[in-house]
N, C-alpha and C. Protein backbone atom coordinates (compact mmCIF):
# COMPACT_ATOMS: atom_id res chain seq x y z
N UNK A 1 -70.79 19.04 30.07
CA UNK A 1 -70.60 19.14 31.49
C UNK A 1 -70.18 17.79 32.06
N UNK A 2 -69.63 18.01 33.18
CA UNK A 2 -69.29 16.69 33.94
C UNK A 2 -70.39 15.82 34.27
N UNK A 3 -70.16 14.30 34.47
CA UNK A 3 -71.60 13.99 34.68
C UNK A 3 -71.47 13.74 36.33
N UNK A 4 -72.35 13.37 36.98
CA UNK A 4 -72.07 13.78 38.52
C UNK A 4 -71.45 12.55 39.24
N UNK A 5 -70.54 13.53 40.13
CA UNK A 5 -69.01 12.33 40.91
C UNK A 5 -68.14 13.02 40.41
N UNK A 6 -67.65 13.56 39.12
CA UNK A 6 -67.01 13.80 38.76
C UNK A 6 -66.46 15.29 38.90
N UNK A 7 -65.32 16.01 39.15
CA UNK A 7 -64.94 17.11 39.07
C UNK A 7 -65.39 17.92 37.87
N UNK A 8 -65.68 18.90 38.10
CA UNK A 8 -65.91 19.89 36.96
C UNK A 8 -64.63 20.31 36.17
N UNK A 9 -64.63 20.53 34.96
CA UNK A 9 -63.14 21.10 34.30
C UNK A 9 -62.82 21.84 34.74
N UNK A 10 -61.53 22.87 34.17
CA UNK A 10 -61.56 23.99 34.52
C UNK A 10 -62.24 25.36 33.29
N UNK A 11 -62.45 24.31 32.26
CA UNK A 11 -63.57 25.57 31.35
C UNK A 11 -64.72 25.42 31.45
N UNK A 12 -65.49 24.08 32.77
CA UNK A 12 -66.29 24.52 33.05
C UNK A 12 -66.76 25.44 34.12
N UNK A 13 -65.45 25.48 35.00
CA UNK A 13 -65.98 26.56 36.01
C UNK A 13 -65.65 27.94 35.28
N UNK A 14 -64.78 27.85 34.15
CA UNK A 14 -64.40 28.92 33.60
C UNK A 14 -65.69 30.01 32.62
N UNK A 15 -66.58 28.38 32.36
CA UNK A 15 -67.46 29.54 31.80
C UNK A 15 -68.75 29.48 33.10
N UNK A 16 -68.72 29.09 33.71
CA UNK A 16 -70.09 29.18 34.90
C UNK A 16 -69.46 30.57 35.44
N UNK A 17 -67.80 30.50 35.65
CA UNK A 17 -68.01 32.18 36.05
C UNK A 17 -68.39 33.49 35.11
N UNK A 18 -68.11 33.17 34.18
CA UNK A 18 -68.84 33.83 33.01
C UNK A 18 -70.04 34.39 32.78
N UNK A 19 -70.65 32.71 32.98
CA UNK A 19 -72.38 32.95 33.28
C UNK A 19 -72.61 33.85 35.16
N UNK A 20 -71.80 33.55 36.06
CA UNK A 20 -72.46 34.04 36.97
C UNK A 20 -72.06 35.93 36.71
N UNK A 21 -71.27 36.56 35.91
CA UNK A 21 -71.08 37.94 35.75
C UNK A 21 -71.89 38.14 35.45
N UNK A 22 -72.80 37.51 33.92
CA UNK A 22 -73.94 37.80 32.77
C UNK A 22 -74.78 38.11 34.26
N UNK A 23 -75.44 37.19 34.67
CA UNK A 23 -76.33 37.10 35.59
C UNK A 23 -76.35 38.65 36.72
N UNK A 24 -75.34 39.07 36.94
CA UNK A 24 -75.23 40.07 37.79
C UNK A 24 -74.73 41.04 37.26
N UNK A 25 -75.41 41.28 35.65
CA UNK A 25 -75.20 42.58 35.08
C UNK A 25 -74.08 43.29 34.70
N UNK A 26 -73.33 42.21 34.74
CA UNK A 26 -71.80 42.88 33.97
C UNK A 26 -71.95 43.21 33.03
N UNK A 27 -71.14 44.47 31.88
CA UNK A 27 -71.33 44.49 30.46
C UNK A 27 -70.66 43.42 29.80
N UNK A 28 -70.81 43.24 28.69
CA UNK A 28 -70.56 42.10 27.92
C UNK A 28 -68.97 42.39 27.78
N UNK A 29 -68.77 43.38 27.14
CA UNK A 29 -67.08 43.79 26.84
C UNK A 29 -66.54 43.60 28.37
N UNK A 30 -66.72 43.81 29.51
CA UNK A 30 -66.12 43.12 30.80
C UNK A 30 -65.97 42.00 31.23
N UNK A 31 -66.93 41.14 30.62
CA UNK A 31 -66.82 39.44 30.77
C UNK A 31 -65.95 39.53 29.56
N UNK A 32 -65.68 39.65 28.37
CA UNK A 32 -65.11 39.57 26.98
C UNK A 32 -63.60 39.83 27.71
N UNK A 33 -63.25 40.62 28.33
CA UNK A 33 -61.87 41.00 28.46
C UNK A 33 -61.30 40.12 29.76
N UNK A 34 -62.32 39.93 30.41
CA UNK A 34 -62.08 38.73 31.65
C UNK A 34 -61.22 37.13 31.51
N UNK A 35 -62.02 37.06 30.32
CA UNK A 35 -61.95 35.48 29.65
C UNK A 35 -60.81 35.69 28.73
N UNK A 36 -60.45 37.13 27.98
CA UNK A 36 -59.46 37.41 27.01
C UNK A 36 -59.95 36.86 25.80
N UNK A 37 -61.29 37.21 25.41
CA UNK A 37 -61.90 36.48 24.07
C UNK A 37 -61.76 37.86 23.18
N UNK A 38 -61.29 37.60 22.12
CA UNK A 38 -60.84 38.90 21.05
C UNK A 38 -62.30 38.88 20.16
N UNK A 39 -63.19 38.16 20.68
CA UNK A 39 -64.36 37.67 19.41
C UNK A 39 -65.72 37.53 20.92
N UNK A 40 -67.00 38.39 20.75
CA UNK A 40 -68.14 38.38 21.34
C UNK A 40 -68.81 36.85 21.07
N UNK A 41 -68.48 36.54 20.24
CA UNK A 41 -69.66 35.21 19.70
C UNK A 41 -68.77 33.96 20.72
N UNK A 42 -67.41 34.34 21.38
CA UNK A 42 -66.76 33.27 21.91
C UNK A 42 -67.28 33.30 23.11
N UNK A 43 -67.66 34.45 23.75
CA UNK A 43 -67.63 34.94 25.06
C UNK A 43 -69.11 34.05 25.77
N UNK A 44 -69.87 34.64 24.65
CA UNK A 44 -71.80 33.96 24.54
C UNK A 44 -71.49 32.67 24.21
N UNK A 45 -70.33 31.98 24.06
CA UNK A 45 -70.53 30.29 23.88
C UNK A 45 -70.23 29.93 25.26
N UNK A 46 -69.41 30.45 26.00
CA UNK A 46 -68.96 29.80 26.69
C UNK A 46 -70.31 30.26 27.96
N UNK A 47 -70.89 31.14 27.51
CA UNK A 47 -71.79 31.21 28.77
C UNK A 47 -73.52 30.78 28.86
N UNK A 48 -73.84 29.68 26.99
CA UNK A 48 -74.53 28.99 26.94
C UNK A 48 -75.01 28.15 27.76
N UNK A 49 -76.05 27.85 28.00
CA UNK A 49 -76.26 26.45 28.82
C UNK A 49 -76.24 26.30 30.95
N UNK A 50 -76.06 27.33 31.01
CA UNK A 50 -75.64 27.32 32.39
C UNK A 50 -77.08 28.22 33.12
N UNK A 51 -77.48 27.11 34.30
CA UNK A 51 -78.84 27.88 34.72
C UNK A 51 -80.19 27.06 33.76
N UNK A 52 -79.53 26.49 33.24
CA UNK A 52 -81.30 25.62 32.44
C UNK A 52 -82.12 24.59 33.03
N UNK A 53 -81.20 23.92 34.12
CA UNK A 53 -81.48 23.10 35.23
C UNK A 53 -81.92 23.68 36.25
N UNK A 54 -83.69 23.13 36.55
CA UNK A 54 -83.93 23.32 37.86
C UNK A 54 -83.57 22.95 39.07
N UNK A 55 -82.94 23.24 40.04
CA UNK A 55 -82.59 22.22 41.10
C UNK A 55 -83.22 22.56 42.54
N UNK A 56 -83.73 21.48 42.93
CA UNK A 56 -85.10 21.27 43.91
C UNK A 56 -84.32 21.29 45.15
N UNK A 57 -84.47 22.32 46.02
CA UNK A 57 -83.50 21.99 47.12
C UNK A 57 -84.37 21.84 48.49
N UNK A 58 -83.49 21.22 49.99
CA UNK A 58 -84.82 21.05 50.62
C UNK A 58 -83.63 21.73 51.91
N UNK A 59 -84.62 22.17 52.58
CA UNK A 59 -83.90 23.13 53.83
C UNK A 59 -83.89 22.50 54.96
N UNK A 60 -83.11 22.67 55.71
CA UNK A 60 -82.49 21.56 56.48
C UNK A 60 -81.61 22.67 57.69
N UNK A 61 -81.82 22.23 58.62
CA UNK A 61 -81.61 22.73 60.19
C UNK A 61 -80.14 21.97 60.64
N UNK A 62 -79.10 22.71 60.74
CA UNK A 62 -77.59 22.60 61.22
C UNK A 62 -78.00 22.15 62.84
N UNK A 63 -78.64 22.75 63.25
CA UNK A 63 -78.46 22.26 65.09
C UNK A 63 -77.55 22.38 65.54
N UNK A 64 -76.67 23.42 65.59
CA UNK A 64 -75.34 23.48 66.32
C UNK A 64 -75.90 24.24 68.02
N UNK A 65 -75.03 23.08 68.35
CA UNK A 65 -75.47 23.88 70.23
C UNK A 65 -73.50 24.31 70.33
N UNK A 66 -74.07 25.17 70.89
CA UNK A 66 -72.57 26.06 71.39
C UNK A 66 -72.09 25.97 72.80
């Protein structure tokens, strides 16, 4: 992955979209044909690793007056 500052690739957003299908229950052969991977074991590499990081977020008030 990129380390931070830096732009993300484009096979890394390529497989984060990957991972975000897995995540929302796509079948596997629909992410497989998405990416155009002729091979399942390519499809599950690219969607390794994504989501293992916790990230602590803190909520925060826009204040827009209209």
């Amino acid at each position: 992955m990129s380390s931070a500052g830096e732009r993300p690739t484009f096979h890394e957003i390529r497989a984060l979209g990957a991972w975000l299908y897995e995540q929302q229950n796509f079948p596997q052969e629909y992410i497989q044909a998405l990416l155009g991977h002729a091979d399942e074991k390519m499809t599950k590499h690219y969607q390794e690793g994504h989501g293992d990081k916790t990230i602590d977020y803190v909520e925060v008030s826009a204040e827009l007056a209209f």
